[in-house]
C-alpha atoms as a PDB file:
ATOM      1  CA  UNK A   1     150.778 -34.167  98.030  1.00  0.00           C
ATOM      2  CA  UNK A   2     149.120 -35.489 101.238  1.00  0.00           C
ATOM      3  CA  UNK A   3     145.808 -33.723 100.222  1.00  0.00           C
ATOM      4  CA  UNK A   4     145.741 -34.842  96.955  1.00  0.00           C
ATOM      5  CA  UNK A   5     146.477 -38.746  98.293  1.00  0.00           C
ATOM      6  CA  UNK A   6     143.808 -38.015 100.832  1.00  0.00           C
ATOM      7  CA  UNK A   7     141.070 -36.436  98.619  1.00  0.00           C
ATOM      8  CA  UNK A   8     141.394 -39.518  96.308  1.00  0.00           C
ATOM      9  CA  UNK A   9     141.811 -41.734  98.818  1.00  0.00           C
ATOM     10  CA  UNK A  10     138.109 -40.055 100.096  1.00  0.00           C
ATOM     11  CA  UNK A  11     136.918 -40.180  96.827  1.00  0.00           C
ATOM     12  CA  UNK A  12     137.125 -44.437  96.354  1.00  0.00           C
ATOM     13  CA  UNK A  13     136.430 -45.191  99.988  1.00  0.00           C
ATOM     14  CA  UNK A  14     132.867 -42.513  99.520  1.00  0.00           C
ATOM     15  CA  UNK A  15     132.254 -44.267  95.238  1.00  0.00           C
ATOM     16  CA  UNK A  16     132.990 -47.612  97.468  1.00  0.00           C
ATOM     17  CA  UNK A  17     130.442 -47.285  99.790  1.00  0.00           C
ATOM     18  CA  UNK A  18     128.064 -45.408  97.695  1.00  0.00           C
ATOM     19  CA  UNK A  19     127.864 -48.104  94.990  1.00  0.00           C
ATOM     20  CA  UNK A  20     127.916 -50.820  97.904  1.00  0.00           C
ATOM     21  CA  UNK A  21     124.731 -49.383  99.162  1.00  0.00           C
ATOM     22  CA  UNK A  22     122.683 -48.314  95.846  1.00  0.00           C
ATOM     23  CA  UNK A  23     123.830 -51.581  94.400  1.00  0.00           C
ATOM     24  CA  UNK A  24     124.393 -52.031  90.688  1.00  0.00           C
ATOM     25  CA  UNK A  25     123.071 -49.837  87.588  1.00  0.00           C
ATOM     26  CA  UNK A  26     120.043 -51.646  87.132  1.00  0.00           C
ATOM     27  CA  UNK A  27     118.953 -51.901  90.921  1.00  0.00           C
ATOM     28  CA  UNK A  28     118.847 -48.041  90.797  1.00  0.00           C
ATOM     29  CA  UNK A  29     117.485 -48.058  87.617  1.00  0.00           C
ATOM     30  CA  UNK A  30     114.785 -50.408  88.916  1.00  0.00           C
ATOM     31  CA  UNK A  31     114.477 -48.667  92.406  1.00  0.00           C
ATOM     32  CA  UNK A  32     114.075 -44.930  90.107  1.00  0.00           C
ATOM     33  CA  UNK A  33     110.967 -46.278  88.241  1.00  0.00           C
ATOM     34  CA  UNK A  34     109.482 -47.649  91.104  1.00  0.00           C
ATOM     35  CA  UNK A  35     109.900 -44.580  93.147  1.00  0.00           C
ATOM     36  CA  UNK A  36     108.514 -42.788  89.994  1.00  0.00           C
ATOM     37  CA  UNK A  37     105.504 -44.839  89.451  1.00  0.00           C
ATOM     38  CA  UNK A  38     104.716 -44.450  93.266  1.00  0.00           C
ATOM     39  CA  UNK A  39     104.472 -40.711  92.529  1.00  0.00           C
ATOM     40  CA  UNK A  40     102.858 -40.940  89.757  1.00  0.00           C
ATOM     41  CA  UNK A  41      99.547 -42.765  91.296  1.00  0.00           C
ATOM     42  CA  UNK A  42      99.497 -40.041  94.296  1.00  0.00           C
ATOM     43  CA  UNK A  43      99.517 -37.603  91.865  1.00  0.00           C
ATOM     44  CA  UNK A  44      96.991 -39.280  89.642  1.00  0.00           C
ATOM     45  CA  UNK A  45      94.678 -39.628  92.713  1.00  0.00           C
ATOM     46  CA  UNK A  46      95.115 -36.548  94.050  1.00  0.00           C
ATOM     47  CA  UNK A  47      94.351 -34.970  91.070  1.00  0.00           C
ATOM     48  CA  UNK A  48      91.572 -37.015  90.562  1.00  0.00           C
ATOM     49  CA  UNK A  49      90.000 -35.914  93.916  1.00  0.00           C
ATOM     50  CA  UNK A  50      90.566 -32.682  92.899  1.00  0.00           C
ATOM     51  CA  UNK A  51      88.539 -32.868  89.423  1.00  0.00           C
ATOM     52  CA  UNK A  52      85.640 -34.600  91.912  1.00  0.00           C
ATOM     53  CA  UNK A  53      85.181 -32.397  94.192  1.00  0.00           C
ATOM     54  CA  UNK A  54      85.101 -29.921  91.508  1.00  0.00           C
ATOM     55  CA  UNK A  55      82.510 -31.567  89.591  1.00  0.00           C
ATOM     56  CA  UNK A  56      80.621 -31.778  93.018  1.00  0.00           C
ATOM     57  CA  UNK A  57      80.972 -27.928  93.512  1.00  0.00           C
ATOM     58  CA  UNK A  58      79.879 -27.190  90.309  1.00  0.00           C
ATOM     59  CA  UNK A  59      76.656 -29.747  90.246  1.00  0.00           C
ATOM     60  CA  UNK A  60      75.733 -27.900  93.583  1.00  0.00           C
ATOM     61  CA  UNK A  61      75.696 -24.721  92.101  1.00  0.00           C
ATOM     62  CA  UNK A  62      73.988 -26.281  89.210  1.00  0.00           C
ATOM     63  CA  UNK A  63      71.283 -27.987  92.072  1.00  0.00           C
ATOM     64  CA  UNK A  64      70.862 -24.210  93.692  1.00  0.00           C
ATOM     65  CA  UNK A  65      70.182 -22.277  90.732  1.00  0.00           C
ATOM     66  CA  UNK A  66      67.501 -24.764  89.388  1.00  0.00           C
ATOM     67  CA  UNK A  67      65.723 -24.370  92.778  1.00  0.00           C
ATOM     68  CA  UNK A  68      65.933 -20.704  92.695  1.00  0.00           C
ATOM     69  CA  UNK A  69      64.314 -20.865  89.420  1.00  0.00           C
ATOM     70  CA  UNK A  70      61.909 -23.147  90.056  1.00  0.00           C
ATOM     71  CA  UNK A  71      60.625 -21.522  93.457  1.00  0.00           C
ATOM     72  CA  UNK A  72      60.767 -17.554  91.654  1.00  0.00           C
ATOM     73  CA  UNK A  73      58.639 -18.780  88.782  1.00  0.00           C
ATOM     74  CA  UNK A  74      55.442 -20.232  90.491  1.00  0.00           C
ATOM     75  CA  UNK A  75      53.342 -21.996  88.107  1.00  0.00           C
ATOM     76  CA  UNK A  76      50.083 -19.891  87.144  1.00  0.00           C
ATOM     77  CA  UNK A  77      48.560 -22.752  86.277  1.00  0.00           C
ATOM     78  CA  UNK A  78      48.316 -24.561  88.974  1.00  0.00           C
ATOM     79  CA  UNK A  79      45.633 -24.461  91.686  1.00  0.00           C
ATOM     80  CA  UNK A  80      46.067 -21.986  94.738  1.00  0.00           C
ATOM     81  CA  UNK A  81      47.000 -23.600  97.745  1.00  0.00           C
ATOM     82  CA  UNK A  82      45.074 -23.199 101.032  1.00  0.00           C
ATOM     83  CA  UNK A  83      46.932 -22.413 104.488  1.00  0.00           C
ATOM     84  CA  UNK A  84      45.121 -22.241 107.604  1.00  0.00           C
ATOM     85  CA  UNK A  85      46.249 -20.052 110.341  1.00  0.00           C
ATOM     86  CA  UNK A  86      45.330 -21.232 113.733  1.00  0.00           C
END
């Protein structure tokens, strides 16, 4: 009998507390969406950092293999260049 007194007696003082702190329905309610649209803009800029720098990797690659191109394909048109060696 004294357990079951004292779990319920737990039980109100803990709900007490616990709804004295989180406040009413809609506070946590409000607080939840907040928290969620917090995490939702990290996420949204992280991933957006993510898609840059892979957009940067890729235009890099894109960079080097138009160079490599361009310098294994001289032009046979164009007029020989002259180096002088001291």
């Amino acid at each position: 009998m004294f357990r079951t007194v004292a779990a319920f007696s737990a039980g109100v003082v803990v709900g007490w507390v616990g709804r004295g702190v989180l406040g009413s329905e809609r506070e946590l309610l409000v607080r939840t969406i907040g928290l969620a649209h917090v995490v939702r803009e990290r996420v949204t800029r992280l991933a957006a950092e993510q898609v840059e720098w892979w957009q940067d990797l890729v235009a890099e690659a894109k960079a080097r293999i138009d160079h490599k191109r361009a310098t294994a394909h001289p032009d046979e048109d164009a007029p020989a260049k002259v180096v002088r060696v001291a």
